[in-house]
C-alpha atoms as a PDB file:
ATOM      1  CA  UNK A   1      83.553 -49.537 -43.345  1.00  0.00           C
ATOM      2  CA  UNK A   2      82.875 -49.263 -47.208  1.00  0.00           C
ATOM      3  CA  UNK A   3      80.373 -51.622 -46.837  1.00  0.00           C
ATOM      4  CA  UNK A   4      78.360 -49.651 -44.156  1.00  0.00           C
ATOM      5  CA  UNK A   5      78.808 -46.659 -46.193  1.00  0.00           C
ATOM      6  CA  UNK A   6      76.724 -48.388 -49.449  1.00  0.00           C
ATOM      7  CA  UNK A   7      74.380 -50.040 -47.666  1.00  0.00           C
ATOM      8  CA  UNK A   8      73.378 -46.003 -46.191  1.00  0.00           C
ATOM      9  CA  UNK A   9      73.535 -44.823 -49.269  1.00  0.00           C
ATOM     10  CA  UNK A  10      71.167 -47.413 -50.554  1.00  0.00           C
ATOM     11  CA  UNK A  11      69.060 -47.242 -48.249  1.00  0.00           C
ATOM     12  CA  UNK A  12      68.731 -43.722 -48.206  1.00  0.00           C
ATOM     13  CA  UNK A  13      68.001 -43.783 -51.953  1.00  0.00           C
ATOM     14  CA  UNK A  14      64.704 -46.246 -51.538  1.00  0.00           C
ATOM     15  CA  UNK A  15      63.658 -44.238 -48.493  1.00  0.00           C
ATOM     16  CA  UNK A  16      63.918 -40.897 -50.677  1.00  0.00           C
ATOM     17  CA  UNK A  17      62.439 -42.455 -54.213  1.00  0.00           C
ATOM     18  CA  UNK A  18      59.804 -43.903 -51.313  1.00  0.00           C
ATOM     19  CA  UNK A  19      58.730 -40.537 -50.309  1.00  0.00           C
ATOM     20  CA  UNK A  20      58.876 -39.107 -54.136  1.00  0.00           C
ATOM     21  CA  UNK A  21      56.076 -41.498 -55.260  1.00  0.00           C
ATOM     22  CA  UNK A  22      54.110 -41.692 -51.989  1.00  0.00           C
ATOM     23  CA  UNK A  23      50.938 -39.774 -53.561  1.00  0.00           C
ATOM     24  CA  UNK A  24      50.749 -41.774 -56.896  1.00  0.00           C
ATOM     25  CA  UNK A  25      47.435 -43.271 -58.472  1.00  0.00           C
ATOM     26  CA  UNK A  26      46.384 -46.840 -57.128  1.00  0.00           C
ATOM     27  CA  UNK A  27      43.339 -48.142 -58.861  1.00  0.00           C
ATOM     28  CA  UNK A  28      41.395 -50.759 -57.789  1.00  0.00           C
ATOM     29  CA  UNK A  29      38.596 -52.815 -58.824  1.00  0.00           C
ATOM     30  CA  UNK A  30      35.657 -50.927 -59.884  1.00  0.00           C
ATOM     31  CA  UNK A  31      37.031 -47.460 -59.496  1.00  0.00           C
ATOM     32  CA  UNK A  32      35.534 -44.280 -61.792  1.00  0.00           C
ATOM     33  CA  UNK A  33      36.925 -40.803 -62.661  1.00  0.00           C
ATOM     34  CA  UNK A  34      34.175 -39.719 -60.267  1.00  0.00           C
ATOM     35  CA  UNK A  35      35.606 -41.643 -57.334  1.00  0.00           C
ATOM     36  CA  UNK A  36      38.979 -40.980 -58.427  1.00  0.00           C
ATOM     37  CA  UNK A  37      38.380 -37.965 -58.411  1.00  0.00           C
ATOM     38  CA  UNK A  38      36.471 -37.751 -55.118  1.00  0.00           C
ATOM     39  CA  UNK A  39      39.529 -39.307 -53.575  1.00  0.00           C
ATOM     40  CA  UNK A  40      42.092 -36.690 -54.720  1.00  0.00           C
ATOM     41  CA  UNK A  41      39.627 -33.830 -53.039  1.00  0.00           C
ATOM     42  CA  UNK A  42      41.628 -30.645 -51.954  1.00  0.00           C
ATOM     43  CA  UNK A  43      44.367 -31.868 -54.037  1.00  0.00           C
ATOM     44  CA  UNK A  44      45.783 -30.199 -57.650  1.00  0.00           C
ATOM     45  CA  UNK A  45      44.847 -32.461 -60.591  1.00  0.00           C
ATOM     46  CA  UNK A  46      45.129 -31.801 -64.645  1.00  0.00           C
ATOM     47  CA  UNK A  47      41.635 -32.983 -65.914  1.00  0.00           C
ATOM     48  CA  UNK A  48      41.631 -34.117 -69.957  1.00  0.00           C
ATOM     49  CA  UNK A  49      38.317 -32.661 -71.618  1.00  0.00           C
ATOM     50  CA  UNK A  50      36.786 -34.737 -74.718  1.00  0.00           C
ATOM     51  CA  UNK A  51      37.787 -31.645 -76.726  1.00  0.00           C
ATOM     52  CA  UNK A  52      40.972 -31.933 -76.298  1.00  0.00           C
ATOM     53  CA  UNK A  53      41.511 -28.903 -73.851  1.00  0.00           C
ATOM     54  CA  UNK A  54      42.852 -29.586 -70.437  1.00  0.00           C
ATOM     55  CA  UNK A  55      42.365 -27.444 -66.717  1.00  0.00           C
ATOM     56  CA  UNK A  56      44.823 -27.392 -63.969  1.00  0.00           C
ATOM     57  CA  UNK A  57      43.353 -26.819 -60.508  1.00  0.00           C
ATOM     58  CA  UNK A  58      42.557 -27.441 -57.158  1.00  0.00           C
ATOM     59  CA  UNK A  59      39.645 -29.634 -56.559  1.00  0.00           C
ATOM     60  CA  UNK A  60      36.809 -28.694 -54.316  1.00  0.00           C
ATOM     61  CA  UNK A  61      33.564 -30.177 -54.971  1.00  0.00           C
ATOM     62  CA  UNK A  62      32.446 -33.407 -57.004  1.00  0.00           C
ATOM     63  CA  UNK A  63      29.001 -34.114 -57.549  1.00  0.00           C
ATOM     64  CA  UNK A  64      27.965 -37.123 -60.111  1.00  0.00           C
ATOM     65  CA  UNK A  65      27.454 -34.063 -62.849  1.00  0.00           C
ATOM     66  CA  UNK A  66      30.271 -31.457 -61.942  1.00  0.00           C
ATOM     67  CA  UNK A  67      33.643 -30.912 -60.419  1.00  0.00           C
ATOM     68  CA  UNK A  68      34.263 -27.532 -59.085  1.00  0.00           C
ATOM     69  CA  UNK A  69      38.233 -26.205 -59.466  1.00  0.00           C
ATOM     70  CA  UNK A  70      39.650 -23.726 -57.912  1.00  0.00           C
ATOM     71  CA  UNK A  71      43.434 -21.788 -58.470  1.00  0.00           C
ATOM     72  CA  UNK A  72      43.077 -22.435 -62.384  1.00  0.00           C
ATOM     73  CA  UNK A  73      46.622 -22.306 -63.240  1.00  0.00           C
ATOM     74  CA  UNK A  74      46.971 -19.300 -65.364  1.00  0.00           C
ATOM     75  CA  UNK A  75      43.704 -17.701 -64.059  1.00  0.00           C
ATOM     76  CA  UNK A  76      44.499 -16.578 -60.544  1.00  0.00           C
ATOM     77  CA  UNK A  77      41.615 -15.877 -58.780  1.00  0.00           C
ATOM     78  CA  UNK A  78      39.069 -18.043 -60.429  1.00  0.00           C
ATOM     79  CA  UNK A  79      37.218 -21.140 -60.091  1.00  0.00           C
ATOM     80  CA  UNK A  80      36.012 -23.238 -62.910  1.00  0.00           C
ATOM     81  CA  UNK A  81      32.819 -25.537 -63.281  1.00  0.00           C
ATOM     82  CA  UNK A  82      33.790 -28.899 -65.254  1.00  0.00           C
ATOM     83  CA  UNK A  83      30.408 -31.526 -66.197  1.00  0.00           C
ATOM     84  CA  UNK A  84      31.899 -34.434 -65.309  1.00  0.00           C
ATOM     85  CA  UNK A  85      30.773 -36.839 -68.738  1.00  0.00           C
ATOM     86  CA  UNK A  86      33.464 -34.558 -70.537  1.00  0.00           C
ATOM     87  CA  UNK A  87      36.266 -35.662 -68.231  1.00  0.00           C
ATOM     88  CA  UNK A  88      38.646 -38.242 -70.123  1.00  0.00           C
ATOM     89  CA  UNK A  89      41.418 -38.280 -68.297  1.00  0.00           C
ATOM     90  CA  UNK A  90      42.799 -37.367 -64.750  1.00  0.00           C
ATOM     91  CA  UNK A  91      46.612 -36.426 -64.954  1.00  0.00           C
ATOM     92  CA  UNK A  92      48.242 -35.518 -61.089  1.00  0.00           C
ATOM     93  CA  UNK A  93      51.920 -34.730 -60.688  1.00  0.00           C
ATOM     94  CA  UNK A  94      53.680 -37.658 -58.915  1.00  0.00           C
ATOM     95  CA  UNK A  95      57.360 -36.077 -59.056  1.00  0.00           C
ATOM     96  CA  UNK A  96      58.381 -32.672 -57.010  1.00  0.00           C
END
């Protein structure tokens, strides 16, 4: 009876740390911030500027020049236009 009782626990610990990184970055061969970001459409993403600055939002558009956000965090109600050459970094939250 102990025994059953670890093995559920365990197994109820990889099926919950599972779920917890189920929407993690996977890069493959050939990928781009472009595409990466293409892929995480819809989805709330930190983007790292070359000046150092950084913008939390929703994605909504990416074109090979811009990415349009949308719910800035901080700046309810607005939308920001990014040019895509100044993007250095994509940063999502893997951990609720």
């Amino acid at each position: 009876m102990k025994h059953l009782v670890y093995v559920l626990l365990f197994l109820s610990v990889v099926g919950l740390s599972s779920n917890v990184f189920a929407d993690g970055l996977v890069l493959k061969q050939g990928d781009t911030i472009q595409k990466i970001l293409e892929d995480r459409k819809g989805k709330q993403v930190t983007l790292r500027l070359s000046d150092g600055g950084e913008l939390t939002g929703r994605i909504l558009a990416v074109t090979k020049e811009l990415v349009l956000l949308s719910e800035l965090a901080g700046r309810d109600y607005f939308q920001g236009t990014i040019d895509s050459s100044k993007i250095t970094a994509v940063i999502i939250r893997t951990k609720e």
